[in-house]
N, C-alpha and C. Protein backbone atom coordinates (compact mmCIF):
# COMPACT_ATOMS: atom_id res chain seq x y z
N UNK A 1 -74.03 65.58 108.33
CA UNK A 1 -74.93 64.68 107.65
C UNK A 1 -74.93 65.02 106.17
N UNK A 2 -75.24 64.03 105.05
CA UNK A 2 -75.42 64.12 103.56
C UNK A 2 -76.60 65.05 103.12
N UNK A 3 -76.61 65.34 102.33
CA UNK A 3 -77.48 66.03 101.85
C UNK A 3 -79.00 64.76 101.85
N UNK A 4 -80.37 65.63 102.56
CA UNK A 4 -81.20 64.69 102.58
C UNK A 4 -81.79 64.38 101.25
N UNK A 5 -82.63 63.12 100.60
CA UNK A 5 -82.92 62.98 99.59
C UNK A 5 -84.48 62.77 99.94
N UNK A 6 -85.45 62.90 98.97
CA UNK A 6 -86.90 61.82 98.78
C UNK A 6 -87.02 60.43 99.60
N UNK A 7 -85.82 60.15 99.34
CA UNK A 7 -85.77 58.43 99.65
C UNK A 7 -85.57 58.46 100.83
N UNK A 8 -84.40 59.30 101.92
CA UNK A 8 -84.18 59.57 103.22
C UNK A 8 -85.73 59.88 103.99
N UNK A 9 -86.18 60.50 103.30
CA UNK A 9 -87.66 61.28 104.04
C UNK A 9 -88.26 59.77 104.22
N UNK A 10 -88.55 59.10 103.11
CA UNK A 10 -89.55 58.06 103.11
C UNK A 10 -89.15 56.97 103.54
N UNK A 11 -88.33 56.69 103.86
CA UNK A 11 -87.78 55.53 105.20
C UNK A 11 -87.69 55.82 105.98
N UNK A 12 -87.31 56.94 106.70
CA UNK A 12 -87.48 57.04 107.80
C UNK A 12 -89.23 57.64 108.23
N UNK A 13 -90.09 58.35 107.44
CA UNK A 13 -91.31 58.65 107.78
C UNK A 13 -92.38 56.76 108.36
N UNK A 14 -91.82 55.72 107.27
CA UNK A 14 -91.52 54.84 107.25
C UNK A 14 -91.44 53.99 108.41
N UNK A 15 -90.04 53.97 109.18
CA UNK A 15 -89.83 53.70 110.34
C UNK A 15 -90.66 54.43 110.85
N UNK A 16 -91.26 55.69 111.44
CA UNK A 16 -91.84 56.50 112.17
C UNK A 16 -93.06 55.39 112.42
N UNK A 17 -93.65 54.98 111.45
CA UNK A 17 -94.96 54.32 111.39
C UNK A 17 -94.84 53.35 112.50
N UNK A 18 -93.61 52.04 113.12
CA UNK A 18 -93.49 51.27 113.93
C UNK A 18 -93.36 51.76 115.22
N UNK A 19 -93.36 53.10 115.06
CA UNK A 19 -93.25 53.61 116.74
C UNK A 19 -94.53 54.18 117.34
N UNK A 20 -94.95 54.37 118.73
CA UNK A 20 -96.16 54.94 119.19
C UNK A 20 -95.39 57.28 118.46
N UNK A 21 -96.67 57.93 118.27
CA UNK A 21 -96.44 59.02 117.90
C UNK A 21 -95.50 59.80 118.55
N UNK A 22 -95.95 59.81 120.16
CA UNK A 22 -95.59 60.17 120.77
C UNK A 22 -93.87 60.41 121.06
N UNK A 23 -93.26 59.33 120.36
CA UNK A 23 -91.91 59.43 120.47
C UNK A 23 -91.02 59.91 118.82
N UNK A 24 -91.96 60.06 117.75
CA UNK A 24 -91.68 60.39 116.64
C UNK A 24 -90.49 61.32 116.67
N UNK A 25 -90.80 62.86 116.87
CA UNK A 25 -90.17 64.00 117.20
C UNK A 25 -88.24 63.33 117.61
N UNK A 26 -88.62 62.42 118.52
CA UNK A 26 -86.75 62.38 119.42
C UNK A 26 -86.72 61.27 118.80
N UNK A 27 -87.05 60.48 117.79
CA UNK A 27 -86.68 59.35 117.19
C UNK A 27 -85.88 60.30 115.81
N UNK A 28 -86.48 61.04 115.18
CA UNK A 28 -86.02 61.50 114.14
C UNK A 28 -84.74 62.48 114.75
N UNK A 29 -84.80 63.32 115.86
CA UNK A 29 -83.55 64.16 116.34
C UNK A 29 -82.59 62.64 116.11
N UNK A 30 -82.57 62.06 116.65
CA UNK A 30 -81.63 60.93 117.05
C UNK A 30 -81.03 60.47 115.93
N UNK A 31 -81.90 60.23 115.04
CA UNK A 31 -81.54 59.85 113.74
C UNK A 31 -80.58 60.28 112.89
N UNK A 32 -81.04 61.61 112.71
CA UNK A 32 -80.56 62.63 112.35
C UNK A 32 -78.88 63.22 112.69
N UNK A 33 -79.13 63.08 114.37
CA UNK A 33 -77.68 63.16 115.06
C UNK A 33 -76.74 62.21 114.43
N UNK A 34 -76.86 60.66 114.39
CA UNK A 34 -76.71 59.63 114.13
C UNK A 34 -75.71 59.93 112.70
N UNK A 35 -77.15 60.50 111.88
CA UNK A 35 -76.43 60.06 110.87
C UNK A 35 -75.42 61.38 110.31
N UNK A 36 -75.32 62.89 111.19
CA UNK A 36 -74.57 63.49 111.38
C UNK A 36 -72.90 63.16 111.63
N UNK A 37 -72.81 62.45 112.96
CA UNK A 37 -71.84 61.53 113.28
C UNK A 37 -71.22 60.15 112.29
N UNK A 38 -71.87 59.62 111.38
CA UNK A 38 -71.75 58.57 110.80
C UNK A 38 -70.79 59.40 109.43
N UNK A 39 -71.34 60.25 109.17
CA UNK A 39 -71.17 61.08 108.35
C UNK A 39 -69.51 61.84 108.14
N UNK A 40 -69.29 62.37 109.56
CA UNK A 40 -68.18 62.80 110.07
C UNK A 40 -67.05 61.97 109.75
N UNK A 41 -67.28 60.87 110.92
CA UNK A 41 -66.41 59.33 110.40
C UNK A 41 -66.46 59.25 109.14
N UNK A 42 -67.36 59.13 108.32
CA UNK A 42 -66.89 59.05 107.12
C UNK A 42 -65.75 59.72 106.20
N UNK A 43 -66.27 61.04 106.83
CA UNK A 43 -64.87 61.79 106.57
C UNK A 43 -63.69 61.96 107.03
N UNK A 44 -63.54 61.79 108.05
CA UNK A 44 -62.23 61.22 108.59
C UNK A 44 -61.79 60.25 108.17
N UNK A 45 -62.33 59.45 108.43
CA UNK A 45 -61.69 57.73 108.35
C UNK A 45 -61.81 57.30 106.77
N UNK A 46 -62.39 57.94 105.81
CA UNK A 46 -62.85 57.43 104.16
C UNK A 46 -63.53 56.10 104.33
N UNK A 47 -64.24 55.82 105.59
CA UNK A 47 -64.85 54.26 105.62
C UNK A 47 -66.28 54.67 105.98
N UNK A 48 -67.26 53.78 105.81
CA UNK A 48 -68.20 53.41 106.59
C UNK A 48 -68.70 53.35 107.73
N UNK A 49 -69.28 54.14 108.52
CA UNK A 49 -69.66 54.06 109.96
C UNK A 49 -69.92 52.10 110.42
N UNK A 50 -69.62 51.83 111.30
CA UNK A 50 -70.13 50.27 111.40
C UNK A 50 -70.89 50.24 111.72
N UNK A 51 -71.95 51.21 112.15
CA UNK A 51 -73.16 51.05 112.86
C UNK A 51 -74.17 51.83 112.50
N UNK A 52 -73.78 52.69 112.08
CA UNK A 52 -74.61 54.28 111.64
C UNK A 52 -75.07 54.39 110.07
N UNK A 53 -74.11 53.54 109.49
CA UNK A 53 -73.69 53.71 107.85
C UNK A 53 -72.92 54.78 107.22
N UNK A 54 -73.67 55.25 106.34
CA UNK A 54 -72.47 56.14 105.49
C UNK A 54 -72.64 57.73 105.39
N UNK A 55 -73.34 58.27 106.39
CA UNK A 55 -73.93 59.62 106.42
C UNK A 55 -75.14 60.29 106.03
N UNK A 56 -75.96 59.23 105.67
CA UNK A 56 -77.40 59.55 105.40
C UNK A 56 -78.35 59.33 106.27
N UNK A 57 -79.35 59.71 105.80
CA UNK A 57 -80.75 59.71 106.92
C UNK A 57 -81.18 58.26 106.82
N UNK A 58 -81.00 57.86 105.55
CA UNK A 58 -81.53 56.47 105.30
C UNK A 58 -80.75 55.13 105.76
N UNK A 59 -79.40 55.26 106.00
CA UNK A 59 -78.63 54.39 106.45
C UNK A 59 -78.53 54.72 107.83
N UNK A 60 -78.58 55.49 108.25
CA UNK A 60 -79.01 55.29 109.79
C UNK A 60 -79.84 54.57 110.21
N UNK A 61 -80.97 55.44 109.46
CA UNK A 61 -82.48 54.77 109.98
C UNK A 61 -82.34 52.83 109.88
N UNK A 62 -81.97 53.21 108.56
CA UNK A 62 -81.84 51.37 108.22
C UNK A 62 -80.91 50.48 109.12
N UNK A 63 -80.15 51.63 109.58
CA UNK A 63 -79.21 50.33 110.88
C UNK A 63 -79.94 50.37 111.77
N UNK A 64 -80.74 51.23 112.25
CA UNK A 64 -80.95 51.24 113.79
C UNK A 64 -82.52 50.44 113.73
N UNK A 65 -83.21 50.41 112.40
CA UNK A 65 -84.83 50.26 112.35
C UNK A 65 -84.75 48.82 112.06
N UNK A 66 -83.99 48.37 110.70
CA UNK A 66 -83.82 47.33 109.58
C UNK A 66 -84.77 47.98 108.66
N UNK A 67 -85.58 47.43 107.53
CA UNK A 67 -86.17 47.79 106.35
C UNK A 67 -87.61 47.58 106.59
N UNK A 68 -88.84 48.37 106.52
CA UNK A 68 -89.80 48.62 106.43
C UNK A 68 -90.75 48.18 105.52
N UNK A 69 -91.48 47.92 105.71
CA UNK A 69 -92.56 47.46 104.45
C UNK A 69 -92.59 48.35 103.29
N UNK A 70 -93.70 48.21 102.59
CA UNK A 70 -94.14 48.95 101.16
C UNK A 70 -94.69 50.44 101.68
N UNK A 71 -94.26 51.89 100.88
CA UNK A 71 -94.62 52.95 101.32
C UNK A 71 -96.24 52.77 101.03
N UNK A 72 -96.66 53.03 102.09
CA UNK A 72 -98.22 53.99 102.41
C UNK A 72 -98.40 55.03 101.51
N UNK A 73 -99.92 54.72 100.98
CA UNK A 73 -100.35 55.97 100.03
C UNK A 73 -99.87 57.10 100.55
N UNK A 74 -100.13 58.42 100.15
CA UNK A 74 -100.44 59.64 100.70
C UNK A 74 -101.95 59.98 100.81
N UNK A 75 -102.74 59.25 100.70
CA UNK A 75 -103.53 59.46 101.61
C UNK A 75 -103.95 58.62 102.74
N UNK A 76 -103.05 58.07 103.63
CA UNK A 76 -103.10 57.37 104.93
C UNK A 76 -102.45 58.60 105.90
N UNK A 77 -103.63 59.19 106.78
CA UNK A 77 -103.64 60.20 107.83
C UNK A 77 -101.87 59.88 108.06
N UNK A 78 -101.97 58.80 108.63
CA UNK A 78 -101.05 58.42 109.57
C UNK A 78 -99.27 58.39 108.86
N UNK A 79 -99.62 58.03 107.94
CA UNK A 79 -98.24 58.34 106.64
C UNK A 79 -97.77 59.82 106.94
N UNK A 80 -99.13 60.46 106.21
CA UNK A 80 -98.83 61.97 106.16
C UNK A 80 -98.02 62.57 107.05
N UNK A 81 -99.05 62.02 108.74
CA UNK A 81 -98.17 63.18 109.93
C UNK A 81 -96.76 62.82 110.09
N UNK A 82 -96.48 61.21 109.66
CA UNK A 82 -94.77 60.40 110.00
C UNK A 82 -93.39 61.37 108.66
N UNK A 83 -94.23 61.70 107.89
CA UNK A 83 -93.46 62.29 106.93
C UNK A 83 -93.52 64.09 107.35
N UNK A 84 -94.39 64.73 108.13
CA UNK A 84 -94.47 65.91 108.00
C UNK A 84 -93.27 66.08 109.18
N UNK A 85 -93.20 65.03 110.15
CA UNK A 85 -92.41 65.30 111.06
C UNK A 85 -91.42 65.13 110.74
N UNK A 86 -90.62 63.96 109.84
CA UNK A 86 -89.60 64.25 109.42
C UNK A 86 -88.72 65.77 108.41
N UNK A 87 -89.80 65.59 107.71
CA UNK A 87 -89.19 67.59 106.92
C UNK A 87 -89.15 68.47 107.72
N UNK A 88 -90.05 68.66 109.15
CA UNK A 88 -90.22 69.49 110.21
C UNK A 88 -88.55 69.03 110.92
N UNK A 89 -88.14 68.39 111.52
CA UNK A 89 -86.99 67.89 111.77
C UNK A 89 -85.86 68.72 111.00
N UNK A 90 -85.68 68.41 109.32
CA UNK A 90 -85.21 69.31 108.29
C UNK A 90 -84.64 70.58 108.52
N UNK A 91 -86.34 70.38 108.15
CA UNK A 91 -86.05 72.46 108.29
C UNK A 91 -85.26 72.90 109.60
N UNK A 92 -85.90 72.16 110.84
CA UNK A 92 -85.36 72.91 112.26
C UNK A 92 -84.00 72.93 112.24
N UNK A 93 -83.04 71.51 111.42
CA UNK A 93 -81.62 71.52 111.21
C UNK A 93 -81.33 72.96 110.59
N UNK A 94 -81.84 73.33 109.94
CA UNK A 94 -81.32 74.81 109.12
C UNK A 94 -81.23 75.85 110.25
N UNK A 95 -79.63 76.47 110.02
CA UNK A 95 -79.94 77.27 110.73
C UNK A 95 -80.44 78.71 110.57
N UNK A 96 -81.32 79.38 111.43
CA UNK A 96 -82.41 80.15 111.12
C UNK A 96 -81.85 81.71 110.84
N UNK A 97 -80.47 81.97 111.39
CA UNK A 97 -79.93 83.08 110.98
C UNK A 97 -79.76 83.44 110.02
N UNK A 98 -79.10 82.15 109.28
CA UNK A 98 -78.69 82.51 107.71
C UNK A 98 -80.58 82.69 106.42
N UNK A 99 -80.83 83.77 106.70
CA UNK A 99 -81.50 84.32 105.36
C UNK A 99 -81.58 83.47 104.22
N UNK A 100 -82.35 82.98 103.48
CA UNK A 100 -82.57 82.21 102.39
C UNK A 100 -81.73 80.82 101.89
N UNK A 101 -81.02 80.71 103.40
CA UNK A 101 -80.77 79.34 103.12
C UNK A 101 -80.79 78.40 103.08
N UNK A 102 -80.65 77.63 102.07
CA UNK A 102 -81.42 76.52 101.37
C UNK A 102 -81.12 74.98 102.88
N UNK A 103 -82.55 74.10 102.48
CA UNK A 103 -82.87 72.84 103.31
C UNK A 103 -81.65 72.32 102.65
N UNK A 104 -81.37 71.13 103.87
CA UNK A 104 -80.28 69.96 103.65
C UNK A 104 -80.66 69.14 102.84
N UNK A 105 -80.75 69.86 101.38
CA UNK A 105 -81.28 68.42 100.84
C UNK A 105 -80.97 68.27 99.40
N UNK A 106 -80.54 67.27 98.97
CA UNK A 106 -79.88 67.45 97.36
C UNK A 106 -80.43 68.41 96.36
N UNK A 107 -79.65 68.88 95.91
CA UNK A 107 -79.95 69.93 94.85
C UNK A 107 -80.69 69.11 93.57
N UNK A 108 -79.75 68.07 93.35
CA UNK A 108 -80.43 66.96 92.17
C UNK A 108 -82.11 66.63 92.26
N UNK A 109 -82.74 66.39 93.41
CA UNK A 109 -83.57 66.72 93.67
C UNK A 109 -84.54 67.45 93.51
N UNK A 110 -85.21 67.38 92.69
CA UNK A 110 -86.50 68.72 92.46
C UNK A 110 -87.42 68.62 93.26
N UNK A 111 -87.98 69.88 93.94
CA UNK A 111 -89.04 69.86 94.86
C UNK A 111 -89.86 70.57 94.44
């Protein structure tokens, strides 16, 4: 998968919002897988996944969801927990052996 961005988090926290909670958690694994695989192909093939998109969190989500309304404040309870689960997702991708190493997520990026 691409390095995650701001924008990846918030479309898919996004999508999270159209689903009951309960399935949040294996909606984002899936996603994630998704756009792992989309990603791959990309590199192999130098094309476009046809279904997955182009190796991001956000072009997955966007094939499999379509496009979401206007982002939710941060202070809507319900925003909050759809986005905490996605960075929770994140982090769990890291793997935990490697000592101080850094989240999947653009360096360009300031956090």
């Amino acid at each position: 998968m691409r390095a995650a961005t701001h924008g990846d988090v918030v479309v898919a926290a996004r999508a999270l919002l159209g689903l009951p909670p309960s399935h949040w958690n294996g909606e984002v694994v899936r996603w994630l897988q998704l756009a792992d695989w989309a990603d791959r192909f990309r590199k192999r093939t130098g094309r476009v996944h046809p279904f997955w998109g182009n190796g991001t969190l956000m072009s997955a989500v966007m094939a499999l969801r379509g496009p979401a309304g206007g982002e939710p404040a941060l202070s809507d309870p319900a925003y909050l927990e759809a986005f905490a689960t996605v960075i929770e997702a994140l982090v769990l991708r890291c793997p935990a052996r490697k000592r101080g190493a850094s989240l999947p997520v653009s360096p360009a990026t300031p956090i």
